[in-house]
Every structure is written in C-alpha cells, then in structure tokens.
N, C-alpha and C. Protein backbone atom coordinates (compact mmCIF):
# COMPACT_ATOMS: atom_id res chain seq x y z
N UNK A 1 0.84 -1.18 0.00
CA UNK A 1 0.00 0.00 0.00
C UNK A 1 0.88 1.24 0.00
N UNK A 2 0.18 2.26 -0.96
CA UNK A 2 1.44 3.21 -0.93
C UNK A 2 0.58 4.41 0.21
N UNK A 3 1.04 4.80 1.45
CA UNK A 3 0.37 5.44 2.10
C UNK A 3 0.85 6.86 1.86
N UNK A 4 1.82 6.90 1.19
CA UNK A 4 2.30 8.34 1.35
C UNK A 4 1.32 9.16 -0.08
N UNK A 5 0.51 8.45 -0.57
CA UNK A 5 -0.02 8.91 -1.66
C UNK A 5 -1.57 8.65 -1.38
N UNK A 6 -2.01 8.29 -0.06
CA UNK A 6 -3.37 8.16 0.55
C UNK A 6 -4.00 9.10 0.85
N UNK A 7 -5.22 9.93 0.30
CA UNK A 7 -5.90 11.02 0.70
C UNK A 7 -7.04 10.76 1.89
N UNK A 8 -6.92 11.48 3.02
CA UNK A 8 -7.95 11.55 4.46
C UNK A 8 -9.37 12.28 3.93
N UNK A 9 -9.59 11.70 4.99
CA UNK A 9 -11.00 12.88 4.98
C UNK A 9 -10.53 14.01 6.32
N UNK A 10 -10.77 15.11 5.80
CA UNK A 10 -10.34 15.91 7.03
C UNK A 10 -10.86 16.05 8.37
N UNK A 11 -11.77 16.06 8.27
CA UNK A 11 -12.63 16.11 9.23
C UNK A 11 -12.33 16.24 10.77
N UNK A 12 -10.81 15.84 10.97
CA UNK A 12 -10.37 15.28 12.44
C UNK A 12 -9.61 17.51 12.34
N UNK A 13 -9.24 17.92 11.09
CA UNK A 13 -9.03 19.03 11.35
C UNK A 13 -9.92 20.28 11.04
N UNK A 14 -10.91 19.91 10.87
CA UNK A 14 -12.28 20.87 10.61
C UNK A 14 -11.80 21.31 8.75
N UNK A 15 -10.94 20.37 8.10
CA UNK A 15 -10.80 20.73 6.73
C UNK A 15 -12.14 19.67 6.13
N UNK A 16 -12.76 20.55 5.24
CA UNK A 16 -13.86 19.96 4.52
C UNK A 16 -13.43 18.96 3.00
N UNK A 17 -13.78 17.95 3.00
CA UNK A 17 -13.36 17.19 2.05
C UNK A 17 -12.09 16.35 2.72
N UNK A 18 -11.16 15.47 1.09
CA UNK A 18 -9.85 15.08 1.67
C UNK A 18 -9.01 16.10 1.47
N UNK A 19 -7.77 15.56 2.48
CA UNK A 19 -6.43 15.49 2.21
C UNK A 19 -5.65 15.01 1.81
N UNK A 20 -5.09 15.64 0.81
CA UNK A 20 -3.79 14.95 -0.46
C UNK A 20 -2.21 15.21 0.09
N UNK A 21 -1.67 14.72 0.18
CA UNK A 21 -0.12 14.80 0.74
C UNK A 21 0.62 14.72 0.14
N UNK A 22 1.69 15.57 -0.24
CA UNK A 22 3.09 15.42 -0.94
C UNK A 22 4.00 15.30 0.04
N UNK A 23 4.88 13.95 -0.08
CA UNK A 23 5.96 13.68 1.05
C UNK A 23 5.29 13.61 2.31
N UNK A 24 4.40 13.30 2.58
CA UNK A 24 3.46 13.29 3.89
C UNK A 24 3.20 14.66 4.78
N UNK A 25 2.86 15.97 3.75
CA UNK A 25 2.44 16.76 4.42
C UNK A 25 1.68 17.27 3.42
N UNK A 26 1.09 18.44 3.61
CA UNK A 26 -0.06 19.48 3.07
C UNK A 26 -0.55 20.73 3.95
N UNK A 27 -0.35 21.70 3.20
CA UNK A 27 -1.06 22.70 3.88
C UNK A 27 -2.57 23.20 3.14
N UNK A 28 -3.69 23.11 4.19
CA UNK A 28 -5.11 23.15 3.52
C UNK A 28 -5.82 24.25 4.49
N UNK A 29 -6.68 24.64 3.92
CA UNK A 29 -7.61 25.30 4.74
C UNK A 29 -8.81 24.54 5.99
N UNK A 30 -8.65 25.00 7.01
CA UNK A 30 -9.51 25.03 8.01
C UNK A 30 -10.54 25.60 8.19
N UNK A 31 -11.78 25.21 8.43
CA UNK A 31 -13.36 25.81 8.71
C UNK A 31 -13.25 26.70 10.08
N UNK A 32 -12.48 25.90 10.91
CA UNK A 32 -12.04 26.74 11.77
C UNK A 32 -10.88 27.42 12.38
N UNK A 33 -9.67 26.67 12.04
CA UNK A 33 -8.07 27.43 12.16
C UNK A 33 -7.67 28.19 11.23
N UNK A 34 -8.21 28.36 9.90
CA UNK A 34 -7.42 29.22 9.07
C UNK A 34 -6.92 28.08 8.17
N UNK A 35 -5.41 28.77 7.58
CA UNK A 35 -4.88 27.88 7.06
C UNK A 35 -3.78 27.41 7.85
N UNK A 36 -3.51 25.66 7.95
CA UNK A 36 -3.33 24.82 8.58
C UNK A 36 -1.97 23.83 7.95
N UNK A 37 -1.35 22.83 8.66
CA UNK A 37 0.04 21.92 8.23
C UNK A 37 -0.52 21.15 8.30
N UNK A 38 -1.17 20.00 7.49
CA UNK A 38 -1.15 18.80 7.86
C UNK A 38 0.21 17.53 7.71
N UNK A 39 0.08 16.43 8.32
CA UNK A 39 0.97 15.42 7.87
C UNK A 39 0.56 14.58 8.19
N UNK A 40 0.97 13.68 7.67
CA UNK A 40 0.44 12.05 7.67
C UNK A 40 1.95 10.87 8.19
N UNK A 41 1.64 10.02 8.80
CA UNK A 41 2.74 9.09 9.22
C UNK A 41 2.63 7.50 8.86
N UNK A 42 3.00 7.11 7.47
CA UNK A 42 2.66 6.16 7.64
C UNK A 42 4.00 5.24 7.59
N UNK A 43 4.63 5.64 8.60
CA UNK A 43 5.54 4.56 8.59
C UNK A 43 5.01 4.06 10.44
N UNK A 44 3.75 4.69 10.83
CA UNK A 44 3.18 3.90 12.16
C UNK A 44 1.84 4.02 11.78
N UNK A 45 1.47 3.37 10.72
CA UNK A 45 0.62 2.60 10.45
C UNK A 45 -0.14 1.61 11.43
N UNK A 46 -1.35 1.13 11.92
CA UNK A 46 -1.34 -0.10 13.02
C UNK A 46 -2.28 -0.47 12.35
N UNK A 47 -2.37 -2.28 12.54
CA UNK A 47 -3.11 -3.29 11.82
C UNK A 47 -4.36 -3.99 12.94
N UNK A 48 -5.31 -4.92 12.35
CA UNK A 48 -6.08 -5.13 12.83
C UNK A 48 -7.11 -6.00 12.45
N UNK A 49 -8.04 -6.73 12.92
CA UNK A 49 -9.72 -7.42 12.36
C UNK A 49 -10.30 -6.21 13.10
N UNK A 50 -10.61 -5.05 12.31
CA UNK A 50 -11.73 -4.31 13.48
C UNK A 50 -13.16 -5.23 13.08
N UNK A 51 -13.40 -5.00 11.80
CA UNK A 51 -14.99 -5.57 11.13
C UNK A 51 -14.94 -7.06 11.60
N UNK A 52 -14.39 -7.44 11.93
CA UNK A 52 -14.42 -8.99 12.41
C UNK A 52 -14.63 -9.82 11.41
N UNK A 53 -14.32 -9.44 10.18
CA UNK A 53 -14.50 -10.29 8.87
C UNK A 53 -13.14 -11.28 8.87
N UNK A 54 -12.26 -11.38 9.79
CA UNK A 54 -10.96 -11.92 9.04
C UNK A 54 -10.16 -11.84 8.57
N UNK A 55 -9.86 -9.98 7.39
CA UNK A 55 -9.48 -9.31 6.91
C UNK A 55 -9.01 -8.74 7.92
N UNK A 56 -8.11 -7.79 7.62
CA UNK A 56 -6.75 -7.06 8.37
C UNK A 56 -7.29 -5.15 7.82
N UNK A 57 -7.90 -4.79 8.55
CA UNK A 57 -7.90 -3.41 8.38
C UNK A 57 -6.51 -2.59 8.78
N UNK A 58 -6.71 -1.20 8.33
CA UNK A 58 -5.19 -0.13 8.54
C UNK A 58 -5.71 1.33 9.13
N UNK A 59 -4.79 1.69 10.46
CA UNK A 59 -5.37 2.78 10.97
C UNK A 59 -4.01 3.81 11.04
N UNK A 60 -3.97 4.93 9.93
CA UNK A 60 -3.04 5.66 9.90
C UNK A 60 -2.72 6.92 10.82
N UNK A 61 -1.88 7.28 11.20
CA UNK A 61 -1.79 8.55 12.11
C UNK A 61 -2.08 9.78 11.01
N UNK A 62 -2.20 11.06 11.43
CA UNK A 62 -2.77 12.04 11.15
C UNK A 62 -2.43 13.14 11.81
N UNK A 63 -2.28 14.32 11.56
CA UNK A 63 -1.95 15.18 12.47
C UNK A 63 -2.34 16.70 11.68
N UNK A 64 -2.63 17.84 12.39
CA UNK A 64 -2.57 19.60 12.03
C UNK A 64 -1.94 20.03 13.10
N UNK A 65 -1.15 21.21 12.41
CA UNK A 65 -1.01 22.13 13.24
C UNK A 65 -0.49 23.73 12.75
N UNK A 66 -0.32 24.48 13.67
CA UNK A 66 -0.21 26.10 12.58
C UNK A 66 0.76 25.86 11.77
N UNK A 67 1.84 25.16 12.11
CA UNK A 67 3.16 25.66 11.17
C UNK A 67 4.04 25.82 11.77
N UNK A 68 3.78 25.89 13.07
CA UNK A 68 5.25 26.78 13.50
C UNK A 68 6.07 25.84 14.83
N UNK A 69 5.84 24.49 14.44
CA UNK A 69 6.48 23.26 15.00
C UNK A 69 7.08 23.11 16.29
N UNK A 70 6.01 24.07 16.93
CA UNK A 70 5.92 23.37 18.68
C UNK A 70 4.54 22.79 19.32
N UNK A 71 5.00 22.58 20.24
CA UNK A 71 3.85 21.73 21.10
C UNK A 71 2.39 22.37 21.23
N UNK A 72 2.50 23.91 21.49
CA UNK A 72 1.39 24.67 21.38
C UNK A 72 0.82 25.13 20.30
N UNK A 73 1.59 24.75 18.98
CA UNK A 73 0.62 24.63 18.00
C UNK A 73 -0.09 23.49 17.54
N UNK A 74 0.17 22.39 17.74
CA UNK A 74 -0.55 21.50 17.98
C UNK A 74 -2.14 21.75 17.85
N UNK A 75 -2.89 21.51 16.31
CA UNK A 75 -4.53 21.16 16.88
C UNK A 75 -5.13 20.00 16.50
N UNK A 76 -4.94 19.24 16.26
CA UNK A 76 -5.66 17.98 16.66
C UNK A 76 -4.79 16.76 15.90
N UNK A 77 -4.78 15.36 16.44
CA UNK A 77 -4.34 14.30 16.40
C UNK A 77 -5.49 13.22 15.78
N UNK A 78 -5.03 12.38 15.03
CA UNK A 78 -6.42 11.72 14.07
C UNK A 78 -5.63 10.13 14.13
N UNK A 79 -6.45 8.93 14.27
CA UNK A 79 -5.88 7.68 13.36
C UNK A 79 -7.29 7.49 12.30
N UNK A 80 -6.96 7.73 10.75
CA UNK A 80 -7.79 7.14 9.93
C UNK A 80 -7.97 5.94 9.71
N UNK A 81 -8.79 5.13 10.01
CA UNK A 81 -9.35 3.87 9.36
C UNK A 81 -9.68 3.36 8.11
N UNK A 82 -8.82 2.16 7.61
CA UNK A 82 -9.85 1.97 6.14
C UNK A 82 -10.00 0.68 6.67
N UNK A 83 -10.74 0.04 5.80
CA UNK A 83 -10.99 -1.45 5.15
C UNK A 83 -10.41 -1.71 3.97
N UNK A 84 -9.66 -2.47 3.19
CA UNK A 84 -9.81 -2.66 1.31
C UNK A 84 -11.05 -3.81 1.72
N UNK A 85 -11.30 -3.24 0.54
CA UNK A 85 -12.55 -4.03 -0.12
C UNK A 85 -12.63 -4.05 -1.96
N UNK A 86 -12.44 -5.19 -2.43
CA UNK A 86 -12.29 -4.71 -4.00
C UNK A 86 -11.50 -4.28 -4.23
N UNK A 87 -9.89 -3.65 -3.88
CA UNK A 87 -9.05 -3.48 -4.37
C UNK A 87 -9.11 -1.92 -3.88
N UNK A 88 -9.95 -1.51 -3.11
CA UNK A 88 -10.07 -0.13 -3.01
C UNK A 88 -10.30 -0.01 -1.17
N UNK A 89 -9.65 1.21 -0.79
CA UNK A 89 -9.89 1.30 0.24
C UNK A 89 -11.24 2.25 0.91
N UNK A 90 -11.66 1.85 2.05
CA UNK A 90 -13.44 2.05 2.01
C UNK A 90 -12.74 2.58 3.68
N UNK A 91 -13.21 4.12 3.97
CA UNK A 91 -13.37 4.61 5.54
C UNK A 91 -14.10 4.16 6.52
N UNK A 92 -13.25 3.19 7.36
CA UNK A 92 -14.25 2.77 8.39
C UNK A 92 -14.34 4.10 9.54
N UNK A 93 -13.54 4.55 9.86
CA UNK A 93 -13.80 6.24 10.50
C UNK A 93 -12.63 6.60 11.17
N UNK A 94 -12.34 8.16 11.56
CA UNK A 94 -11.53 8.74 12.37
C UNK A 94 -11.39 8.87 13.72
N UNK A 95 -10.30 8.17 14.09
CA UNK A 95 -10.52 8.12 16.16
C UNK A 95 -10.14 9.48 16.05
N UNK A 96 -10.44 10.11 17.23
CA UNK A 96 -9.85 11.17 17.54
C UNK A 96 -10.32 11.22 18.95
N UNK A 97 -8.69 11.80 19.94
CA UNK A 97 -8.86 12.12 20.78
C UNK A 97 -9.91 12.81 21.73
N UNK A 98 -10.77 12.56 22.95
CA UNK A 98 -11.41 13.17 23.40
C UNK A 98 -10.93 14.43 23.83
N UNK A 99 -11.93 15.20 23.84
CA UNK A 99 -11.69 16.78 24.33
C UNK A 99 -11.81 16.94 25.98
N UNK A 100 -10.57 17.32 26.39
CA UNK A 100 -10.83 17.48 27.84
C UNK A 100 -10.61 18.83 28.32
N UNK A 101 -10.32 19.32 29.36
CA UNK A 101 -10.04 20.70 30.12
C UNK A 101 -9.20 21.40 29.94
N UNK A 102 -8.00 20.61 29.34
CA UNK A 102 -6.63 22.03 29.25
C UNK A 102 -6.62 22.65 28.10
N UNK A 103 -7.20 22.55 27.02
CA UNK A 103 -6.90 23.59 26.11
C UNK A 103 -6.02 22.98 25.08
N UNK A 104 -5.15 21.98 25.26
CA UNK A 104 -4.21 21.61 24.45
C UNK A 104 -4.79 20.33 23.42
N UNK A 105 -4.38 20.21 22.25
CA UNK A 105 -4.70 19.10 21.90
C UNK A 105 -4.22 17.54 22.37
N UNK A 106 -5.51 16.88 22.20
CA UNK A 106 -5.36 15.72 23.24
C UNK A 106 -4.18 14.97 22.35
N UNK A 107 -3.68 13.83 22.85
CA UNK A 107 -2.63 12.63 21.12
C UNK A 107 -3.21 11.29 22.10
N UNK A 108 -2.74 10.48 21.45
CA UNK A 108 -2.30 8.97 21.66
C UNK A 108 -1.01 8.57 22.28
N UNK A 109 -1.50 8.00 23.51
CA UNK A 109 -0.33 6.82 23.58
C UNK A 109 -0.29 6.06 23.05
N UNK A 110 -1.75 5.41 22.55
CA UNK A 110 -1.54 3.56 21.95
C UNK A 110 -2.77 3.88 21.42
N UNK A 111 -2.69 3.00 20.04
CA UNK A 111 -4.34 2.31 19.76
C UNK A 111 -4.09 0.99 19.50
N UNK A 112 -5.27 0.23 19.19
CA UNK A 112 -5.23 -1.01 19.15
C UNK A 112 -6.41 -1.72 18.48
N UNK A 113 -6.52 -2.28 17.25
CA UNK A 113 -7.95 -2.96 16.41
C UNK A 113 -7.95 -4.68 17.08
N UNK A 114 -9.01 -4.28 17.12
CA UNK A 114 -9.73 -5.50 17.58
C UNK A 114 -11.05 -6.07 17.11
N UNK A 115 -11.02 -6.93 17.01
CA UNK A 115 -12.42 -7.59 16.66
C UNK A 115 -13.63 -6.21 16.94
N UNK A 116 -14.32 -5.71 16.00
CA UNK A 116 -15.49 -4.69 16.47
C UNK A 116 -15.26 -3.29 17.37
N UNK A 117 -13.54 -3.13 17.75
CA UNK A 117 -13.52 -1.85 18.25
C UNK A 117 -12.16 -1.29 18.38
N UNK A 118 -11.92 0.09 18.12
CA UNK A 118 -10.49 0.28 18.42
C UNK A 118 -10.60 0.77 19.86
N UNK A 119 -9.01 0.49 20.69
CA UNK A 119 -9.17 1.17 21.74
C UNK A 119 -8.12 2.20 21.97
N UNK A 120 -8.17 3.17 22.22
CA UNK A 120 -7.59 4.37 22.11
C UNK A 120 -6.46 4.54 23.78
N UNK A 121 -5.88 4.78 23.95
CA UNK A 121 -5.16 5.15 24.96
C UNK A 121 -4.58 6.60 24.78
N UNK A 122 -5.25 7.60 25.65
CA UNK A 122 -5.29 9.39 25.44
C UNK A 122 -4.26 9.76 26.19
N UNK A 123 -3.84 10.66 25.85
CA UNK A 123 -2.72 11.90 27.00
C UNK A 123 -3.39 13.47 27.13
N UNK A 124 -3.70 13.76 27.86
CA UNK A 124 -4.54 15.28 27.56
C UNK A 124 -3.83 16.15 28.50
N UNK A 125 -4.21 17.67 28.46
CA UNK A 125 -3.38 18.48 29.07
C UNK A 125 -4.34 18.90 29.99
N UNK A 126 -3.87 18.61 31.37
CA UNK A 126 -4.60 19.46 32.14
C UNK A 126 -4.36 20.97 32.54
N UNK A 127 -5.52 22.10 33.32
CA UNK A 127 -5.18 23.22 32.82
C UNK A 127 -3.31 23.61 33.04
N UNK A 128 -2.85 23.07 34.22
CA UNK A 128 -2.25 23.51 34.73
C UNK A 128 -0.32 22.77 34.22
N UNK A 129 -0.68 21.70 33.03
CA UNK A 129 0.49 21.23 32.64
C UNK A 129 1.21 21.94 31.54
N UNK A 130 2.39 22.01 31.16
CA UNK A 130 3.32 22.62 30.41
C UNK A 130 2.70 22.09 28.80
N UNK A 131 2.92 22.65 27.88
CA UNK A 131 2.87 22.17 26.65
C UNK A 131 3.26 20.99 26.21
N UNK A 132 4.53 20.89 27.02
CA UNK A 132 5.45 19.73 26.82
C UNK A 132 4.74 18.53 27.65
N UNK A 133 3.98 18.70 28.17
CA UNK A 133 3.96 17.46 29.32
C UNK A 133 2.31 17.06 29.68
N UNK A 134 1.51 16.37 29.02
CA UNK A 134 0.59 16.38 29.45
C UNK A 134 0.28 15.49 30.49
N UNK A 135 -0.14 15.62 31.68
CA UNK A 135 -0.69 14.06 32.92
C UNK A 135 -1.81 13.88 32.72
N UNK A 136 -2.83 14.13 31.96
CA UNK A 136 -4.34 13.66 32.07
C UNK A 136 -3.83 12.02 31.05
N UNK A 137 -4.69 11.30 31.47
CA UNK A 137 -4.71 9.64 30.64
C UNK A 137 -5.95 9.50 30.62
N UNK A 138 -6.63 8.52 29.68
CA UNK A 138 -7.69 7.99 29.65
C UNK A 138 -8.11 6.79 28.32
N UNK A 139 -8.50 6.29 28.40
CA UNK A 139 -8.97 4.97 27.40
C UNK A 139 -10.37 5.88 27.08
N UNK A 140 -10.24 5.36 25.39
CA UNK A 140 -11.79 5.45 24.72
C UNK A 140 -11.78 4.86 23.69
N UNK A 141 -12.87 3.98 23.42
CA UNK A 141 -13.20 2.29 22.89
C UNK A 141 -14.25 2.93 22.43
N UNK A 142 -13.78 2.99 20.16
CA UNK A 142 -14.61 3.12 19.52
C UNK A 142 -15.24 1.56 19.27
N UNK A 143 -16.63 1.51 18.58
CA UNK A 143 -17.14 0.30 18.05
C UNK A 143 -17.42 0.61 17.14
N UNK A 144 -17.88 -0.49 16.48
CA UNK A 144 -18.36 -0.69 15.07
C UNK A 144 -19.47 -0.58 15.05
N UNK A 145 -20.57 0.27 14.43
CA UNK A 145 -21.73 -0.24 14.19
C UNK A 145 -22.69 -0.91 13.26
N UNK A 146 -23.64 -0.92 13.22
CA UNK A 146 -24.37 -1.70 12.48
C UNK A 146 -23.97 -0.90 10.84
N UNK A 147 -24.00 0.00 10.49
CA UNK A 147 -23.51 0.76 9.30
C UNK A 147 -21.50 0.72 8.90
N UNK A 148 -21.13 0.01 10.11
CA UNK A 148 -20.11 -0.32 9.65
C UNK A 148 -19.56 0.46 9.74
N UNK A 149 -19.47 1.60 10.60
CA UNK A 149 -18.69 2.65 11.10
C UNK A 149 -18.34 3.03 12.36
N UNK A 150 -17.18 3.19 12.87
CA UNK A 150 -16.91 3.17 14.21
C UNK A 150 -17.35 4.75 15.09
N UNK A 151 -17.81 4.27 16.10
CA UNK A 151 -18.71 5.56 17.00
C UNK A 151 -18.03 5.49 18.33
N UNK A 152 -17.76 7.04 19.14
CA UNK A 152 -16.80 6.98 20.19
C UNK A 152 -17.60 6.60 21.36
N UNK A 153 -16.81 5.50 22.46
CA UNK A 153 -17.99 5.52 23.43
C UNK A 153 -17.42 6.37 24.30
N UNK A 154 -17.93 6.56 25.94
CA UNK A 154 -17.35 7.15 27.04
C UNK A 154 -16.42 7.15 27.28
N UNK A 155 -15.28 8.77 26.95
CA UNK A 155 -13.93 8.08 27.78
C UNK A 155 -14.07 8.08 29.18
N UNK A 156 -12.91 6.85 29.63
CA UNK A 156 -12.72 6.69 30.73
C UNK A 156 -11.30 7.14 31.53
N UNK A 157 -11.43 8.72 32.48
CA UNK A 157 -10.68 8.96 32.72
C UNK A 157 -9.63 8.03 33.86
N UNK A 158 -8.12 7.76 33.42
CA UNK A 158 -7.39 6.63 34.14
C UNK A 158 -6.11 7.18 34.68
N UNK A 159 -5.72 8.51 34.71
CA UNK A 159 -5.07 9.22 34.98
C UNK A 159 -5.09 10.42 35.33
C-alpha cells in the first residue's frame, strides 16, 4: 500500500473534504483554524480485524497544526481507518482524541484494532500542565456499528 499517496478525509481538522499529501504533508484550509500543516505518518501505520470479517484493516496517524512546530501549536491528532474491499480502500472512521479541560490538543499513547472496536489510549493536558507534558490519561473504545462505522464511546478517565 502506498500510504504516502493516501488522501484523508479531514474532518479530524475541521478541513472539509480530503487530504492529499506530498511527502506526507499538506497545507489546507480550516473551517475553523485558518490555514493549517497537515501530515500524515505512515511509517506507524497499526493493523487489525476491526470488522471482524478476518481481513486485516489499517489505521493511519494524522496530524494539524499552525506551522510553526511546537507543542502549542498543535490542533488535533487523528488515526484514519480503512478497510480494502475490491481493491479499493473504504473509511471505516476517524478516532480522535477526546476533548478534555486544558486547552491543548489531546494525542495517543496507543491504539489497538480488535475484533469490532479500536481502543484508544489518550494523554490530555490538564489546565495547569506545560505544553510539553501532558498528565491527564484515559482509554476510549470506539465500536463498530451496524452501518459499519466506528462511534466513540465514554472516555474513561485513568489518569
């Protein structure tokens, strides 16, 4: 799979439509930041049965931010989901970090596909942590639903 030539749906950065990447970045417009950096990582790619078909789905990292390549520009963290199906790849959906209290954008420690759900492992900033350092943790376990698209349940704060 060539991921560096994989277009997102934006959505995880309030960009309408996809995202196209040259060398695994792009700069696009935002509905709500303006204009925005995206990049894509697919050399941490993570594998999986989410649909429980047997098949091996792919959940790519994702990322925006202003441009100006520190921690506080940072706005939001994404893993895209596909399926192939037919030779073509089909969006099973975008995890994205829950929104918590500090202001900062939330990331990932870990995700993980599983039979019918990914599970997310969060880092969030509470008000009072440095840019650099977030201590909030928490798990949030998307599922699959009946339409075949994954929906966020309750995070559970664990830190």
């Amino acid at each position: 799979m060539d991921w560096a030539r994989t277009a997102v749906p934006g959505d995880f950065c309030d960009v309408p439509g996809l995202i196209s990447f040259t060398s695994g970045e792009a700069t696009v417009r935002s509905d709500t930041h303006g204009s925005v950096h995206a990049e894509q990582y697919p050399d941490e790619v993570v594998y999986g049965d989410v649909l429980g078909d047997e098949r091996v789905e792919a959940a790519m990292r994702v990322g925006c931010d202003t441009g100006g390549e520190t921690a506080s520009g940072r706005l939001a963290w994404a893993y895209v989901v596909f399926a192939g199906e037919q030779g073509r790849l089909r969006l099973v959906g975008t995890v994205t970090p829950q929104k918590y209290e500090g202001g900062q954008a939330s990331a990932f420690d870990h995700i993980a596909l599983a039979s019918g759900r990914v599970t997310a492992e969060e880092s969030w900033h509470r008000p009072m942590d440095g840019t650099c350092c977030p201590s909030g943790k928490a798990v949030t376990v998307w599922r699959v639903g009946a339409d075949g698209l994954l929906t966020a349940g309750e995070p559970r704060v664990t830190g």
